[in-house]
Each structure stands twice: as C-alpha cells, then as structure tokens.
Protein backbone atom coordinates (compact mmCIF):
# COMPACT_ATOMS: atom_id res chain seq x y z
CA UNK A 1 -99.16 68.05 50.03
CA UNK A 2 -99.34 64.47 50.76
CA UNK A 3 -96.13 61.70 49.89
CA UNK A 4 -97.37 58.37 49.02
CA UNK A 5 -94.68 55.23 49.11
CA UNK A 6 -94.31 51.99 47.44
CA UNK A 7 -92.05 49.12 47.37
CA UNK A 8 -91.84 45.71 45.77
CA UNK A 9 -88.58 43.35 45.95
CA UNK A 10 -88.30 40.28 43.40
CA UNK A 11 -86.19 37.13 43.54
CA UNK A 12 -84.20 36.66 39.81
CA UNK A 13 -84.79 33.36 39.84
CA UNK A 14 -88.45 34.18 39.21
CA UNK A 15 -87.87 36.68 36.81
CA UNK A 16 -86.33 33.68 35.19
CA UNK A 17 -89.33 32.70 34.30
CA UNK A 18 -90.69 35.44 33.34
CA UNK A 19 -87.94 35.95 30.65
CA UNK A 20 -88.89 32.63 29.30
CA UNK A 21 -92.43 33.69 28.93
CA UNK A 22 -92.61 36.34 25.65
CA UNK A 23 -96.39 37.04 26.43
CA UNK A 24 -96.20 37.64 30.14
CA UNK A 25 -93.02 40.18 28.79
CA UNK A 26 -94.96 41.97 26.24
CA UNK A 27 -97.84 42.06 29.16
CA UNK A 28 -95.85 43.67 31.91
CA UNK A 29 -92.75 45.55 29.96
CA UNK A 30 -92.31 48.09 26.50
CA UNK A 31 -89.92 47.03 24.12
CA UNK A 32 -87.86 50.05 25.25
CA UNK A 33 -87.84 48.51 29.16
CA UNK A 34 -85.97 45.67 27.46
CA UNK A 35 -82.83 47.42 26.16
CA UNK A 36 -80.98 44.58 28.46
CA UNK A 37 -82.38 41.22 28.48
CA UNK A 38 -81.01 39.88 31.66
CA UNK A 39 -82.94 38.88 34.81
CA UNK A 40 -81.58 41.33 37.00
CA UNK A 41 -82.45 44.46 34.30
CA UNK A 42 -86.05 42.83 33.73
CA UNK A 43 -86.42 42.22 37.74
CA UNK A 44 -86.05 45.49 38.42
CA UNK A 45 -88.01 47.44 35.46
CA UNK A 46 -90.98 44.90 36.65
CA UNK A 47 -89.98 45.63 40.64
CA UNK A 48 -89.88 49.78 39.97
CA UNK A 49 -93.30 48.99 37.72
CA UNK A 50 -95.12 47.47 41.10
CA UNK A 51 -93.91 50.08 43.41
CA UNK A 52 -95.26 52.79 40.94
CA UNK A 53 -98.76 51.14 40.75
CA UNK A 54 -98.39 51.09 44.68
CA UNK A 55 -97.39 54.13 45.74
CA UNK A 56 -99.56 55.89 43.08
CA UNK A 57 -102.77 53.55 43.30
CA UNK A 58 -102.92 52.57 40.04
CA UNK A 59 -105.13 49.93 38.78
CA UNK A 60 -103.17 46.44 39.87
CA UNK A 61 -101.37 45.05 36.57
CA UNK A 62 -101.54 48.59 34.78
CA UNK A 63 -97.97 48.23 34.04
CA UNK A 64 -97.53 49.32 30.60
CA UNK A 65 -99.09 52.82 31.61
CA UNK A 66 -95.57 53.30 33.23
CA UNK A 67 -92.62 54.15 31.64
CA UNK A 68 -89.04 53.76 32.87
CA UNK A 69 -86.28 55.56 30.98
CA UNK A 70 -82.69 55.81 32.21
CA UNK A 71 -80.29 58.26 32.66
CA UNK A 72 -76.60 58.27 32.34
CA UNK A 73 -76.36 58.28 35.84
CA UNK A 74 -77.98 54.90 35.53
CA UNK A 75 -81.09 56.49 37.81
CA UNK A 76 -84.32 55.63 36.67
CA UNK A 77 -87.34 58.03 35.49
CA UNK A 78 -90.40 57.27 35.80
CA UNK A 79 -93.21 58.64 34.07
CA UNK A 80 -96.70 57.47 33.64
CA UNK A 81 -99.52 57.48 30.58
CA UNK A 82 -102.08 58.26 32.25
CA UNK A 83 -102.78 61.45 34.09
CA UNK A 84 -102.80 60.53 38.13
CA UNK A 85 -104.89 63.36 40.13
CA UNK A 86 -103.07 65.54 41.85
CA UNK A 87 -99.71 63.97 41.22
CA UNK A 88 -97.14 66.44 41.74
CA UNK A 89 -94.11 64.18 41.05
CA UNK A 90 -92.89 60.47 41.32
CA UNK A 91 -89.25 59.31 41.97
CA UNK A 92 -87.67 55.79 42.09
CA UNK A 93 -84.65 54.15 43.07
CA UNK A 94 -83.75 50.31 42.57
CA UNK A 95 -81.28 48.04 44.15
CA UNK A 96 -79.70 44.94 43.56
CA UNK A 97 -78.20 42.44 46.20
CA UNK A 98 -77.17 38.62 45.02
CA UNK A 99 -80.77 37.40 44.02
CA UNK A 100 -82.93 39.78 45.29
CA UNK A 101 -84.10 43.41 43.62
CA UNK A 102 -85.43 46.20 45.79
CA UNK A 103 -87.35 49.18 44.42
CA UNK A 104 -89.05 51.92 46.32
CA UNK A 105 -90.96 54.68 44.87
CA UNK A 106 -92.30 58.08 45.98
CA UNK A 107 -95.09 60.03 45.13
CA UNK A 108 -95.62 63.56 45.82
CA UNK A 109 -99.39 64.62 45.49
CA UNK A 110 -101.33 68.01 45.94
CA UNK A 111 -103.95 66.86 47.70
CA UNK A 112 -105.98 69.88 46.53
CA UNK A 113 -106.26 69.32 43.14
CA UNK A 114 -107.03 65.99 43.91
C-alpha cells in the first residue's frame, strides 16, 4: 500500500474572478459543484479539485473528472470518473480562514494492482 498527498490553498479574492468568468466555471466545476455561488464555496470545490489531481496524478486541468458531493456533516466526497490504477480510496478535507482556502487530499493506492 502506498498513500499519496495533495494540497492546494486559494485566495477568494481570485476566485472572484473566477466567478465572474461563466466559461472558466463551466471549465473547472459541474453544475452540481455550484449548489452555492459564493467565493468561498467555489474556492474550495476548485482548491479540493487541485489537490485531487495532485495527490492522484491526474492529468493537470482534468477537473471535471472529479466529483465533489457533500454530506450532512458538511464533509466532502470525492469521487472520480475515471478509473485511477490501483486506487484504493481518496479522502478530502477543506478549510477556510479569512481569505484563504486550504484543501488537502489523500490517496490510498495498492501498489500491486497498479
């Protein structure tokens, strides 16, 4: 077994941006990862998105081949489209402090059914 780690952290004002920009939106997030339209929401589906494609080396940019679903607790799930060899299982956590998201992601891989 192998764990593979990924982080990204975003500053809302340039998610700001990003919110202002419907193509770049439809590029990087599924109408479901929009439920809340607010910078800090979108920051963090987008930083959770990066960590995934890091810590399970996606292609860069393959974001919608990740999905992010939410449950009560208001912890994410992550899943992805694509099959990943050897994946085992991914989790993901996301924080938020003044104007700055954090989000760190694990990967758990079998290395021999890689």
């Amino acid at each position: 077994m192998r764990i593979s780690t990924g982080v990204d952290i975003i500053d809302l004002r340039k998610t700001q941006k990003t919110l202002a920009d419907p193509a770049q939106l439809q590029r990087m997030l599924h109408p479901g990862d929009l439920y809340r339209n607010d910078a800090e929401h979108v920051a963090g589906r987008i930083a959770l998105k990066e960590a995934t494609i890091k810590a399970l080396g996606l292609k860069p940019g393959s974001w919608l081949d990740i999905h992010i679903h939410t449950q009560e607790s208001g912890k994410p799930v992550i899943t992805v489209s694509d099959t990943v060899p050897g994946l085992v299982s991914v989790d993901g956590s996301i924080s938020h402090h003044s104007d700055t998201v954090i989000a760190f992601v694990v990967g758990l891989f079998d290395d021999e059914n890689r």
